[in-house]
PDB file of N, CA and C in Angstrom:
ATOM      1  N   UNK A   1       5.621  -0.395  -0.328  1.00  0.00           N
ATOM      2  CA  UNK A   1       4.395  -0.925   0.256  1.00  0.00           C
ATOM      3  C   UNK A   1       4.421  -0.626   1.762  1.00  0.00           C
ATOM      4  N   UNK A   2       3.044  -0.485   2.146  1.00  0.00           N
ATOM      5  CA  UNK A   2       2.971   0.360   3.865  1.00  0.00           C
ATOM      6  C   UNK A   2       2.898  -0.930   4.910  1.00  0.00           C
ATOM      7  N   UNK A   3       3.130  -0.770   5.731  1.00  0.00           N
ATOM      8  CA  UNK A   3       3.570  -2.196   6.572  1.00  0.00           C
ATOM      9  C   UNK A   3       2.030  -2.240   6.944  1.00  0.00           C
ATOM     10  N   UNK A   4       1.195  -1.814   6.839  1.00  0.00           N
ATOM     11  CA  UNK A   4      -0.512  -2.202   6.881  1.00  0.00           C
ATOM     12  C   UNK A   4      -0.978  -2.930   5.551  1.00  0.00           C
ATOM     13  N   UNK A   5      -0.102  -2.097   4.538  1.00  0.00           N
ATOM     14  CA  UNK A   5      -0.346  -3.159   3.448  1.00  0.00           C
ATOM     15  C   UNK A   5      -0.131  -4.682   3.145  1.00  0.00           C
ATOM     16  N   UNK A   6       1.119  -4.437   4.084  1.00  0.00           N
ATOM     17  CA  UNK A   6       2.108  -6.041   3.948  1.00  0.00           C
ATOM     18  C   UNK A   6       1.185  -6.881   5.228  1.00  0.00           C
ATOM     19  N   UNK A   7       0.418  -6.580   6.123  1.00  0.00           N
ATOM     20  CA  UNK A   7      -0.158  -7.123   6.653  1.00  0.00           C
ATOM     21  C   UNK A   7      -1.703  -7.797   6.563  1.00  0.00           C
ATOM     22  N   UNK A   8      -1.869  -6.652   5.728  1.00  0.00           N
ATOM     23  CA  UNK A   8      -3.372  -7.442   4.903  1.00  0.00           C
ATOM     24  C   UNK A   8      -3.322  -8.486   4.119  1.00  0.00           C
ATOM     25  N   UNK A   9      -1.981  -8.221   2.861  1.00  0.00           N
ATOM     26  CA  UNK A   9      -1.695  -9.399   2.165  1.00  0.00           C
ATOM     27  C   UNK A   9      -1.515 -10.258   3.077  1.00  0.00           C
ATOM     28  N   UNK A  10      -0.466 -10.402   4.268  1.00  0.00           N
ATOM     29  CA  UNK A  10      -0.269 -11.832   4.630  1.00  0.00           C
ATOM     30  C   UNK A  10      -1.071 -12.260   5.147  1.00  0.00           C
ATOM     31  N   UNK A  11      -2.235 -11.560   5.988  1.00  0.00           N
ATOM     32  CA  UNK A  11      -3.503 -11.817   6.427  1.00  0.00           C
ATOM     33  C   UNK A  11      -4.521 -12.559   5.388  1.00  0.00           C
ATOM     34  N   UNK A  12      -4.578 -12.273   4.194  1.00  0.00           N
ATOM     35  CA  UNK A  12      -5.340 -12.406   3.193  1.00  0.00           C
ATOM     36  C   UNK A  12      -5.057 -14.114   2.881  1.00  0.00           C
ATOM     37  N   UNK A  13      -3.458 -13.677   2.653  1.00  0.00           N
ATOM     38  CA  UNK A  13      -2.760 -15.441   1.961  1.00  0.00           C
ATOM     39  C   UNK A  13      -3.012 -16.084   3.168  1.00  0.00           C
ATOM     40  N   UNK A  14      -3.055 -15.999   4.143  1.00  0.00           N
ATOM     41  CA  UNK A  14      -3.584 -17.223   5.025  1.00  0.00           C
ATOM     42  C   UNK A  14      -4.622 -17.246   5.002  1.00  0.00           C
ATOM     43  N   UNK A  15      -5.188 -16.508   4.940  1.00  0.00           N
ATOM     44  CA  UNK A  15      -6.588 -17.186   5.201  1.00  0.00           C
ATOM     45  C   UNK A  15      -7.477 -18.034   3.547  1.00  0.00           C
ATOM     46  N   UNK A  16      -6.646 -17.190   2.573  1.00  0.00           N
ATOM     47  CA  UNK A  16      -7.067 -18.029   1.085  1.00  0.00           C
ATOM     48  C   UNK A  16      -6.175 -19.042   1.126  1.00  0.00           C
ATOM     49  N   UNK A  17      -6.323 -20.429   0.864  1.00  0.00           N
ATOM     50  CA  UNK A  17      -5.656 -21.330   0.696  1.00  0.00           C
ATOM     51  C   UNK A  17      -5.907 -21.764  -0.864  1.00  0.00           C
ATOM     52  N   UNK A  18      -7.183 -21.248  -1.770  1.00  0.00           N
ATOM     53  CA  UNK A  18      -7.603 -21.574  -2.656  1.00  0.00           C
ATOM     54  C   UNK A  18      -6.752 -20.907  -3.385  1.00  0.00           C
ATOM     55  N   UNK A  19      -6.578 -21.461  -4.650  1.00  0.00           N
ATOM     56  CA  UNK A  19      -6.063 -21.075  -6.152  1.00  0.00           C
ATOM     57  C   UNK A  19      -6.996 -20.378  -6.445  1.00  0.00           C
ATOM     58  N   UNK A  20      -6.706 -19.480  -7.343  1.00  0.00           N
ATOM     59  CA  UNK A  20      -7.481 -18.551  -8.460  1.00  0.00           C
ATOM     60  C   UNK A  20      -8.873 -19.370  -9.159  1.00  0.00           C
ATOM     61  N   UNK A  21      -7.843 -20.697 -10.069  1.00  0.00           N
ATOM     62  CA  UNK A  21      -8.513 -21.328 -10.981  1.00  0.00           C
ATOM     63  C   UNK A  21      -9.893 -22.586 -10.015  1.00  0.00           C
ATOM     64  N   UNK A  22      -9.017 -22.967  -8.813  1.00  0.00           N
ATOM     65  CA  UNK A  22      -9.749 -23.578  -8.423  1.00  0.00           C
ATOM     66  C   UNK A  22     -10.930 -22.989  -7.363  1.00  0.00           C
ATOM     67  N   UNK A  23     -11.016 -21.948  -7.313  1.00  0.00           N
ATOM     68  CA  UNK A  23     -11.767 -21.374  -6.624  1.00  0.00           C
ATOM     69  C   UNK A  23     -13.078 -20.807  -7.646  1.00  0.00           C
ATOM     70  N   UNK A  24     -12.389 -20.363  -8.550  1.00  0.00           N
ATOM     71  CA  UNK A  24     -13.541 -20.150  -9.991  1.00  0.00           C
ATOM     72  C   UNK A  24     -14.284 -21.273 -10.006  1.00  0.00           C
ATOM     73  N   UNK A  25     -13.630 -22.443 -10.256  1.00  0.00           N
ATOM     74  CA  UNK A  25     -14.074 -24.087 -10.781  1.00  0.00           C
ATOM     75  C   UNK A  25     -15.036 -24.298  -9.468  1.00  0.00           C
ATOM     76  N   UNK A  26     -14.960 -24.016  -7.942  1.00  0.00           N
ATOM     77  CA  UNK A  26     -15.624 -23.976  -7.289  1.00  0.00           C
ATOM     78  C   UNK A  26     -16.817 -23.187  -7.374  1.00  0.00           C
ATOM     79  N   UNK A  27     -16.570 -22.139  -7.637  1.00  0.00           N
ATOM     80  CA  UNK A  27     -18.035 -21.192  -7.440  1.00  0.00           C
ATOM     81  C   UNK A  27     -18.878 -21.553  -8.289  1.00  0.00           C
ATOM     82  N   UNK A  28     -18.454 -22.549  -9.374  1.00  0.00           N
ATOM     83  CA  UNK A  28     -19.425 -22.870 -10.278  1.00  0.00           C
ATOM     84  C   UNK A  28     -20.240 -23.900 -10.216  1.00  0.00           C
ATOM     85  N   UNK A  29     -20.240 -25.025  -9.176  1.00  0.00           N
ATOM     86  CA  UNK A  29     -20.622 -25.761  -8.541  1.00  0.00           C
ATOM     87  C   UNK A  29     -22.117 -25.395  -7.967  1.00  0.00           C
ATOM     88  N   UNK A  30     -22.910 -26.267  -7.700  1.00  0.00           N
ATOM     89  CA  UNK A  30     -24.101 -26.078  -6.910  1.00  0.00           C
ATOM     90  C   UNK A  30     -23.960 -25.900  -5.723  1.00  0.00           C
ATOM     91  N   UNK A  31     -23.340 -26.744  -5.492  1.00  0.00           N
ATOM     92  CA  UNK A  31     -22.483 -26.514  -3.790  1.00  0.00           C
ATOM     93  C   UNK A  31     -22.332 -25.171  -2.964  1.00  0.00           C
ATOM     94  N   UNK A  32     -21.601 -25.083  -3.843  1.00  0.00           N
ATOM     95  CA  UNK A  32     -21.199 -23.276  -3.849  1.00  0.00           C
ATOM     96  C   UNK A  32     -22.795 -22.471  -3.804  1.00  0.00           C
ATOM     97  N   UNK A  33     -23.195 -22.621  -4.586  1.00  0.00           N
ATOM     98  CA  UNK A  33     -24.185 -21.268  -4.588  1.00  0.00           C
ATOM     99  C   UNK A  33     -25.487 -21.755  -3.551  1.00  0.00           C
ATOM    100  N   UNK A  34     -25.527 -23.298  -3.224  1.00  0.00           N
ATOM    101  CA  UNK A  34     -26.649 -23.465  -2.160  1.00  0.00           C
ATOM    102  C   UNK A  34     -26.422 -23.172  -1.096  1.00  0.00           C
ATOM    103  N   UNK A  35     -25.548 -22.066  -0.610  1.00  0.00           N
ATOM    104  CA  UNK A  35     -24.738 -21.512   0.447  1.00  0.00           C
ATOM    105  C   UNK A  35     -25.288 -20.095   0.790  1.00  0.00           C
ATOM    106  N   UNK A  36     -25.125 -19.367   1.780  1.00  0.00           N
ATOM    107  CA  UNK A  36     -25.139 -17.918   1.682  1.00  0.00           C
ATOM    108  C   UNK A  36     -26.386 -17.435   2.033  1.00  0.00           C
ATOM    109  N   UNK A  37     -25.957 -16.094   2.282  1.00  0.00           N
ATOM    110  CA  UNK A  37     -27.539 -15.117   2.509  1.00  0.00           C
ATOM    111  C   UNK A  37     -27.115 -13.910   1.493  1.00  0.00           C
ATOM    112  N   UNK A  38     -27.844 -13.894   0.868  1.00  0.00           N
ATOM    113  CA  UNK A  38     -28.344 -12.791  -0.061  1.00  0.00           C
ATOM    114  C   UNK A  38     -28.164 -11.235   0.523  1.00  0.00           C
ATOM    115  N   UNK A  39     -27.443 -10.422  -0.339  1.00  0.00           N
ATOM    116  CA  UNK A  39     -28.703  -8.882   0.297  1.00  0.00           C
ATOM    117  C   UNK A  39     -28.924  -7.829  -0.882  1.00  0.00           C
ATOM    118  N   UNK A  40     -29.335  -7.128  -0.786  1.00  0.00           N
ATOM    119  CA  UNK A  40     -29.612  -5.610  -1.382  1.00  0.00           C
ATOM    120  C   UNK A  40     -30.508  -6.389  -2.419  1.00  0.00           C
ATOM    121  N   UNK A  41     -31.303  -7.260  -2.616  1.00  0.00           N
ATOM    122  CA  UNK A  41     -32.113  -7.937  -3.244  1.00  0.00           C
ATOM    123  C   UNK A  41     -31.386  -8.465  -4.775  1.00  0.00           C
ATOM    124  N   UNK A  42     -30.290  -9.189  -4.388  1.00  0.00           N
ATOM    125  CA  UNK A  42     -29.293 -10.259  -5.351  1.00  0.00           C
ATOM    126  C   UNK A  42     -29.818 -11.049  -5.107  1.00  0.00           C
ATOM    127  N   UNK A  43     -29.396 -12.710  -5.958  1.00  0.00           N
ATOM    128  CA  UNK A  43     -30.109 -13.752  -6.167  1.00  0.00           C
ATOM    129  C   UNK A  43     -28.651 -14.354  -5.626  1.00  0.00           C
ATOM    130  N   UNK A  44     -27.491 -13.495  -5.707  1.00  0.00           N
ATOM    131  CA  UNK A  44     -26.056 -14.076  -5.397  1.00  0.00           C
ATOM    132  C   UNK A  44     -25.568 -14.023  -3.956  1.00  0.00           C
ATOM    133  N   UNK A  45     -25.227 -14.830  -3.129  1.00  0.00           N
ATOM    134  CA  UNK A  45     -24.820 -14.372  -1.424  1.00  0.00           C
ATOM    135  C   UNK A  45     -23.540 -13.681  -1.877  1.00  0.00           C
ATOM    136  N   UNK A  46     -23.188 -13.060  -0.286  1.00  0.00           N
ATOM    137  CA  UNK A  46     -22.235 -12.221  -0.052  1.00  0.00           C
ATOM    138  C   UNK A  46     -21.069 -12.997  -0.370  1.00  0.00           C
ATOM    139  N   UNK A  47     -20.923 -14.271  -0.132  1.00  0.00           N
ATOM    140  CA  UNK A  47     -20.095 -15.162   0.174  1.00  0.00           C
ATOM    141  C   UNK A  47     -19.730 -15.765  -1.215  1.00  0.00           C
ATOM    142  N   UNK A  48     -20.711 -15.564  -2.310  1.00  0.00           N
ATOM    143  CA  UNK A  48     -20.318 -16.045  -3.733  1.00  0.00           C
ATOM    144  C   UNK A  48     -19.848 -14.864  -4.152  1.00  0.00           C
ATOM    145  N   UNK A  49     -20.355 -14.047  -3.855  1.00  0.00           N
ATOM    146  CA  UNK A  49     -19.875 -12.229  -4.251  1.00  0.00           C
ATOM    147  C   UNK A  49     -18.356 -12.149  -4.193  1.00  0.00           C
ATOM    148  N   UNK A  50     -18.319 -12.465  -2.697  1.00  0.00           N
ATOM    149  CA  UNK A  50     -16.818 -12.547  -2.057  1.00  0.00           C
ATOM    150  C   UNK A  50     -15.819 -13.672  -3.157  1.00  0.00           C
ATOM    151  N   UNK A  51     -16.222 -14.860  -3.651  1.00  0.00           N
ATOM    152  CA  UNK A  51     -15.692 -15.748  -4.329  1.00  0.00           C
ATOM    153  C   UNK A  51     -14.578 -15.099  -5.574  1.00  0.00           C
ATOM    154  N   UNK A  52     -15.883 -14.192  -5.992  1.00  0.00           N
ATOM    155  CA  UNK A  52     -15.627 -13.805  -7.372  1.00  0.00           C
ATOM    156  C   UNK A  52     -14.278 -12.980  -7.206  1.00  0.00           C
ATOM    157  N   UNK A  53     -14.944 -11.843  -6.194  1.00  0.00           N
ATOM    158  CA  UNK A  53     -13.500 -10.612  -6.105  1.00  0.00           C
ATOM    159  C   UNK A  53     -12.291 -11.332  -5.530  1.00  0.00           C
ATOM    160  N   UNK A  54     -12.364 -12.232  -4.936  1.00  0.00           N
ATOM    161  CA  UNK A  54     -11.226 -13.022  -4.570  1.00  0.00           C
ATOM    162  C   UNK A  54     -10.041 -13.103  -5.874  1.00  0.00           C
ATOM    163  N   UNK A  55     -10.628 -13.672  -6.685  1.00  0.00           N
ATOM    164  CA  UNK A  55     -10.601 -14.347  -7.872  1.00  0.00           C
ATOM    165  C   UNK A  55      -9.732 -13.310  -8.534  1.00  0.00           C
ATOM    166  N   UNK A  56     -10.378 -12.220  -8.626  1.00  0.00           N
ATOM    167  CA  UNK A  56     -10.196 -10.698  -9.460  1.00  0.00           C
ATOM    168  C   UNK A  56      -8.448 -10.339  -8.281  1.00  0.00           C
ATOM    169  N   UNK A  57      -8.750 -10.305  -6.947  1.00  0.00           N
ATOM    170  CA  UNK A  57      -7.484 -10.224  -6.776  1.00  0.00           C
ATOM    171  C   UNK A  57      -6.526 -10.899  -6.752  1.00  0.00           C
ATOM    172  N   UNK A  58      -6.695 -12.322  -6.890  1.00  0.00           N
ATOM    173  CA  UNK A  58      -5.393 -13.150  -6.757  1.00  0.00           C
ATOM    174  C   UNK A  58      -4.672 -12.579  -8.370  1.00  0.00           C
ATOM    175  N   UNK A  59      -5.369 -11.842  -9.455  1.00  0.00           N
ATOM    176  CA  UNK A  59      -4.866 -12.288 -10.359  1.00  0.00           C
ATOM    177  C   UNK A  59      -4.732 -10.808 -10.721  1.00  0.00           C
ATOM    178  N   UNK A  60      -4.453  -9.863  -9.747  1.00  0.00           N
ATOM    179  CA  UNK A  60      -3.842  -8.431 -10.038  1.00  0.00           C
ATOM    180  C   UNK A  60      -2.276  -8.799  -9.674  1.00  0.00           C
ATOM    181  N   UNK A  61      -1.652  -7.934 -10.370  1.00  0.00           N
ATOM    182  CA  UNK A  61      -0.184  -7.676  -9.600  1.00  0.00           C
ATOM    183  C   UNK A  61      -0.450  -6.830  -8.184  1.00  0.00           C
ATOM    184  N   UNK A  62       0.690  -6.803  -7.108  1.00  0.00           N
ATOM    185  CA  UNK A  62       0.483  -6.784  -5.875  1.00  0.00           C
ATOM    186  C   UNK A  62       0.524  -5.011  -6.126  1.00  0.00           C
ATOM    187  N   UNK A  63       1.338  -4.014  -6.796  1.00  0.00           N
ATOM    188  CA  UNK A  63       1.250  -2.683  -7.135  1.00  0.00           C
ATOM    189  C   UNK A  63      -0.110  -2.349  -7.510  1.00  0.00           C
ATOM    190  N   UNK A  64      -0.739  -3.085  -8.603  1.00  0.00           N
ATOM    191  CA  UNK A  64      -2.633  -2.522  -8.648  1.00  0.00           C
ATOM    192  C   UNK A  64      -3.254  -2.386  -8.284  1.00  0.00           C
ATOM    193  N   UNK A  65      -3.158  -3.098  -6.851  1.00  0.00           N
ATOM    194  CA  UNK A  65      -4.258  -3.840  -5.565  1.00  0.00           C
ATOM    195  C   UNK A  65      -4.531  -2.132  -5.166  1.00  0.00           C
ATOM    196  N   UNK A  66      -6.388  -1.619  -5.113  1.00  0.00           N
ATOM    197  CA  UNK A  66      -6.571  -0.316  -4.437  1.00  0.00           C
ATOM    198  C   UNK A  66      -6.553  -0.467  -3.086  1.00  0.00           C
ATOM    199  N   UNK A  67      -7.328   0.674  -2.520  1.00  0.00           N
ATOM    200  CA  UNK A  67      -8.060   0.712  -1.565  1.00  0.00           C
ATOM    201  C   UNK A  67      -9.202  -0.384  -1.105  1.00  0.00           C
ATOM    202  N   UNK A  68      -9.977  -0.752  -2.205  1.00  0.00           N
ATOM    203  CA  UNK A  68     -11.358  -1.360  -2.270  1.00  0.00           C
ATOM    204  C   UNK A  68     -10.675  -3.133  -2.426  1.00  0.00           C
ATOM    205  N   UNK A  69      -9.528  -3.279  -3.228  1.00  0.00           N
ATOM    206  CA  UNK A  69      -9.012  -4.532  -2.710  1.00  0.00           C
ATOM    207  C   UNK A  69      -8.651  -5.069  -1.353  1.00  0.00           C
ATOM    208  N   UNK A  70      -7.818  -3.515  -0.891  1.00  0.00           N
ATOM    209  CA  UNK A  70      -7.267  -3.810   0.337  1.00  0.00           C
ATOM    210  C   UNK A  70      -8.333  -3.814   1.372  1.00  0.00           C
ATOM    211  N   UNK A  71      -9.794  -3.595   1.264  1.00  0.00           N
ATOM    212  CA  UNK A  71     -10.543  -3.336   2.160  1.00  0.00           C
ATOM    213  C   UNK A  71     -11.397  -4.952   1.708  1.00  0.00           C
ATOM    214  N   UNK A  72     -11.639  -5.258   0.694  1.00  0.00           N
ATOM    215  CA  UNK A  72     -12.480  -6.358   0.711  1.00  0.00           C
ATOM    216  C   UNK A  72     -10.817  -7.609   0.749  1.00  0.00           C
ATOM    217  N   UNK A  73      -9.568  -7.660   0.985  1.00  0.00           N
ATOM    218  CA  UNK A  73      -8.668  -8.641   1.340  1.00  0.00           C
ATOM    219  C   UNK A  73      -9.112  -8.725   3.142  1.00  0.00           C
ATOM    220  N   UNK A  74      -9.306  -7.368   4.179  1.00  0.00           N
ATOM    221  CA  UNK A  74      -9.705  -7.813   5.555  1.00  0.00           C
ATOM    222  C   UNK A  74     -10.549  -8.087   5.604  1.00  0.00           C
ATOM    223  N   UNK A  75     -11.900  -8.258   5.027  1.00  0.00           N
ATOM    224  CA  UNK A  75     -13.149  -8.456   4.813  1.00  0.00           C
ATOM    225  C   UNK A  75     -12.965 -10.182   4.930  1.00  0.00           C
ATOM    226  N   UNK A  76     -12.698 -10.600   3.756  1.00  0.00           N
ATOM    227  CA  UNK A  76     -12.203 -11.732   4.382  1.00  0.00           C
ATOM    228  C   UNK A  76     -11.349 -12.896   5.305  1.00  0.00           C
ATOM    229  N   UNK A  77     -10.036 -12.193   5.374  1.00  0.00           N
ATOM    230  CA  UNK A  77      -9.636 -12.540   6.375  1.00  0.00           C
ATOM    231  C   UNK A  77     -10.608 -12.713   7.694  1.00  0.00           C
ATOM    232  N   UNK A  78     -11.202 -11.308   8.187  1.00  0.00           N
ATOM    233  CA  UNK A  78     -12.134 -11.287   9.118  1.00  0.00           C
ATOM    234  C   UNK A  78     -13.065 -12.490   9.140  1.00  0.00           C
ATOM    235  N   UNK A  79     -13.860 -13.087   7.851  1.00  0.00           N
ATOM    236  CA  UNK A  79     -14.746 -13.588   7.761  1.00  0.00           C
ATOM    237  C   UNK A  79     -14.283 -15.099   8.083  1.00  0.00           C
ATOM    238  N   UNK A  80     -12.817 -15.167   7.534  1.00  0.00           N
ATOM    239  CA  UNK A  80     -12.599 -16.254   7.643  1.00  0.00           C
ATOM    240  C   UNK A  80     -12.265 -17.138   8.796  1.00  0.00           C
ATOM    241  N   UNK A  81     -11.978 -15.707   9.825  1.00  0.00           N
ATOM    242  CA  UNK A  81     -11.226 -16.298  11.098  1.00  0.00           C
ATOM    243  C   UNK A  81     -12.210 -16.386  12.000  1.00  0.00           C
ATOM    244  N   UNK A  82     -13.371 -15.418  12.075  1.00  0.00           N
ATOM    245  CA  UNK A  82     -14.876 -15.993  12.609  1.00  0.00           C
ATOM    246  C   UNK A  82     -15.472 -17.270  12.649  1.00  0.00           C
ATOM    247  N   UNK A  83     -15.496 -17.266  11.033  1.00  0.00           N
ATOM    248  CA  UNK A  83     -16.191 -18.651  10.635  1.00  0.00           C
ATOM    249  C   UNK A  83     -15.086 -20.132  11.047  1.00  0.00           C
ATOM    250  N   UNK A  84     -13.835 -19.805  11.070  1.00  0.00           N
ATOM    251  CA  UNK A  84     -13.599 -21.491  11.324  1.00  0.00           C
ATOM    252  C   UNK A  84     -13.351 -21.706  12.788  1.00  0.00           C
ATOM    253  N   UNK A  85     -14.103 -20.691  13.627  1.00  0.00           N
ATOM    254  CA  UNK A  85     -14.586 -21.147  15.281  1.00  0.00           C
ATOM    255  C   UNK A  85     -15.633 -21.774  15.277  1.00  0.00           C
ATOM    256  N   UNK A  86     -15.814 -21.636  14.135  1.00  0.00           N
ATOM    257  CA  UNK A  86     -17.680 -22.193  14.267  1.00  0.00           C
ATOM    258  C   UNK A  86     -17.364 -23.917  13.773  1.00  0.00           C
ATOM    259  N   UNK A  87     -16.702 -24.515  13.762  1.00  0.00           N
ATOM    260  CA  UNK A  87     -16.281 -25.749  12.789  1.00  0.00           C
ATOM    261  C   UNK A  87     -16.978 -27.105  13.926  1.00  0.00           C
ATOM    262  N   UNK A  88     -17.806 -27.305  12.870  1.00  0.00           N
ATOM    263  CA  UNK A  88     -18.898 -28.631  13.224  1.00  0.00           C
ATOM    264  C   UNK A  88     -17.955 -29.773  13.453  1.00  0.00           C
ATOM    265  N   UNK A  89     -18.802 -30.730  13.831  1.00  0.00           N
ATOM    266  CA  UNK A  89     -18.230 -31.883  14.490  1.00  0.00           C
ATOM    267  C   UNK A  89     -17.627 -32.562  13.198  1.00  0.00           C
ATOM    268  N   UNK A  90     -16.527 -33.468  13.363  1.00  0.00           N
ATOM    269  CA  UNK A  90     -15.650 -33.575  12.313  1.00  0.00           C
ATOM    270  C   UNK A  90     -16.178 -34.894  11.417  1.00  0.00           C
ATOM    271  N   UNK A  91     -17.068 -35.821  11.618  1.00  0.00           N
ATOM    272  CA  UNK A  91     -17.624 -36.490  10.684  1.00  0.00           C
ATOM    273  C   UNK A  91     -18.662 -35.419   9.716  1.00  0.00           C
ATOM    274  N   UNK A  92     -19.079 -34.264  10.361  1.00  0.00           N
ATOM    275  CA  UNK A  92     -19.845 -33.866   9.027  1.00  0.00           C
ATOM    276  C   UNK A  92     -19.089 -32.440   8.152  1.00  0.00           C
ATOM    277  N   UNK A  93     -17.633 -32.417   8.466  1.00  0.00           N
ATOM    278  CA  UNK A  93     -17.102 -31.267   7.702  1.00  0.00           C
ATOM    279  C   UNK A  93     -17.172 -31.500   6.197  1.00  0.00           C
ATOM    280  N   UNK A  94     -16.656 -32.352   5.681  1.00  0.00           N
ATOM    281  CA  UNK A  94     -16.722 -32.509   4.302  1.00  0.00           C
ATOM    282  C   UNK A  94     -17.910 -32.057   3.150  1.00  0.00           C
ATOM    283  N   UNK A  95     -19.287 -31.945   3.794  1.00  0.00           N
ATOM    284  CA  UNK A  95     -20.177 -31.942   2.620  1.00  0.00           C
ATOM    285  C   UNK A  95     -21.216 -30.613   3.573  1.00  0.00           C
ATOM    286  N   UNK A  96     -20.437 -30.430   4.531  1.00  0.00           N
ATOM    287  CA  UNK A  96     -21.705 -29.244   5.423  1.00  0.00           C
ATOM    288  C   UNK A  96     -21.400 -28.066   4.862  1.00  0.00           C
ATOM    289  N   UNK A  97     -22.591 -27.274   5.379  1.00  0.00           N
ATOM    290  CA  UNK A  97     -22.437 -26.136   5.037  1.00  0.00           C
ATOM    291  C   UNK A  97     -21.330 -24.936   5.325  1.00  0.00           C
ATOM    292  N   UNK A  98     -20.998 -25.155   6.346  1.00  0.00           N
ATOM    293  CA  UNK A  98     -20.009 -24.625   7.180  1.00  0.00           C
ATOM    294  C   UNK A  98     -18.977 -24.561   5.984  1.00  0.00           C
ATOM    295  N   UNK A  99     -18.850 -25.717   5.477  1.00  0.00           N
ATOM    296  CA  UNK A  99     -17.217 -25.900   4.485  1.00  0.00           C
ATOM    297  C   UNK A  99     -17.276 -25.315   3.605  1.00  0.00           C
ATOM    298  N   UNK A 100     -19.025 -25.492   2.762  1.00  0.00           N
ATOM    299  CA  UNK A 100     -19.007 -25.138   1.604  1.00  0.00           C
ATOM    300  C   UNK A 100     -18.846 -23.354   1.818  1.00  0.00           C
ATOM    301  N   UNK A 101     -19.430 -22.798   2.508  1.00  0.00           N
ATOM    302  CA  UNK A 101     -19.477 -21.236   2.811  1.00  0.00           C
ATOM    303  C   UNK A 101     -17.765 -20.829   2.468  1.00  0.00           C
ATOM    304  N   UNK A 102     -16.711 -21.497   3.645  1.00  0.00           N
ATOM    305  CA  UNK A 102     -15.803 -20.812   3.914  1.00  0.00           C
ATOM    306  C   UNK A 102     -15.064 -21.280   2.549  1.00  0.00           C
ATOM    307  N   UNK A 103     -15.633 -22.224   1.771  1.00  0.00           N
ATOM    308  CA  UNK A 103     -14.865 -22.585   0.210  1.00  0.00           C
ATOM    309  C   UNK A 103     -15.145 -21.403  -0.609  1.00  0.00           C
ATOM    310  N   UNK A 104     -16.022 -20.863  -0.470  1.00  0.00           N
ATOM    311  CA  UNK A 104     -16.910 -19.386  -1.221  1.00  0.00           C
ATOM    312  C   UNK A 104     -16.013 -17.883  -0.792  1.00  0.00           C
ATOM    313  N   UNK A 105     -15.715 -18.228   0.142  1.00  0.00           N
ATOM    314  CA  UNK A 105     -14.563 -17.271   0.679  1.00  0.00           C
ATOM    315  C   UNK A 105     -13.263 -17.746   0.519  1.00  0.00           C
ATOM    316  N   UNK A 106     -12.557 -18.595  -0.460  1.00  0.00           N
ATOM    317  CA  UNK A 106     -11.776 -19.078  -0.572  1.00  0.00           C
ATOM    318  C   UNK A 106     -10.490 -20.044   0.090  1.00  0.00           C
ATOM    319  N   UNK A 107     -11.321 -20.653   1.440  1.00  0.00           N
ATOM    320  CA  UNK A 107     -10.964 -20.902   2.137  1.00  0.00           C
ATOM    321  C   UNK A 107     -11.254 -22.389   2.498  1.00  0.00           C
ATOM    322  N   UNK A 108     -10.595 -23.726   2.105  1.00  0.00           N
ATOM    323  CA  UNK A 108     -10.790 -25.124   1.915  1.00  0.00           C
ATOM    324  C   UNK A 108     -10.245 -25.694   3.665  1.00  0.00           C
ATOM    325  N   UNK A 109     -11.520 -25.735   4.670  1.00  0.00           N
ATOM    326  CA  UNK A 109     -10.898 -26.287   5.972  1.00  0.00           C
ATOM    327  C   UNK A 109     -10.293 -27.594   5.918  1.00  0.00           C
ATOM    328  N   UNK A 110     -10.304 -28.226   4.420  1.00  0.00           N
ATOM    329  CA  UNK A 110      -9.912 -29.294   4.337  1.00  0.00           C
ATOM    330  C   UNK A 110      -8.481 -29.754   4.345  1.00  0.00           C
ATOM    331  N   UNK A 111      -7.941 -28.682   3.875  1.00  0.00           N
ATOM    332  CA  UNK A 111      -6.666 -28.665   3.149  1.00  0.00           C
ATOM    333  C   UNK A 111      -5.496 -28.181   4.512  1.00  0.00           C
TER     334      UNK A 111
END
């Protein structure tokens, strides 16, 4: 493995704190999908999009992972380390949007 590789993964595992299973069990939630901006004319945001492939990679072996893994693993990282600068005032983290988004990216500011 290429030491860019080993850096995306560890980039990746920090920034997912979510389980596989519980991140599925999440996206299925209303919560989850009243989140997001849409594009290329989906009914699904980027951010539930993102949920799914998450999902798909936690549960490859680390040898299968392509190109297109390793490119949507910085994708989030990136997304993730943006978004928790943005972190609202701390009585309304629990049920805001802010949380629910970065839960869609597999990422629980709670935890």
């Amino acid at each position: 493995m290429a030491d860019d590789e080993k850096q995306i993964r560890a980039e990746f595992d920090d920034a997912v704190n979510m389980g596989a299973k519980e991140l599925e069990d999440w996206l299925a939630t209303d919560e989850s999908q009243s989140v997001g901006q849409s594009s290329g004319g989906s009914d699904e945001s980027t951010g539930h999009y993102m949920g799914r492939r998450i999902v798909e990679i936690q549960r490859k072996k680390a040898g299968d992972l392509d190109d297109d893994d390793l490119a949507a693993m910085k994708k989030v990282h990136g997304y993730v380390s943006r978004h928790r600068k943005q972190e609202p005032s701390k009585e309304e983290i629990e049920t805001s949007k802010w949380r629910y988004s970065l839960m869609n990216w597999g990422h629980d500011p709670l935890k």
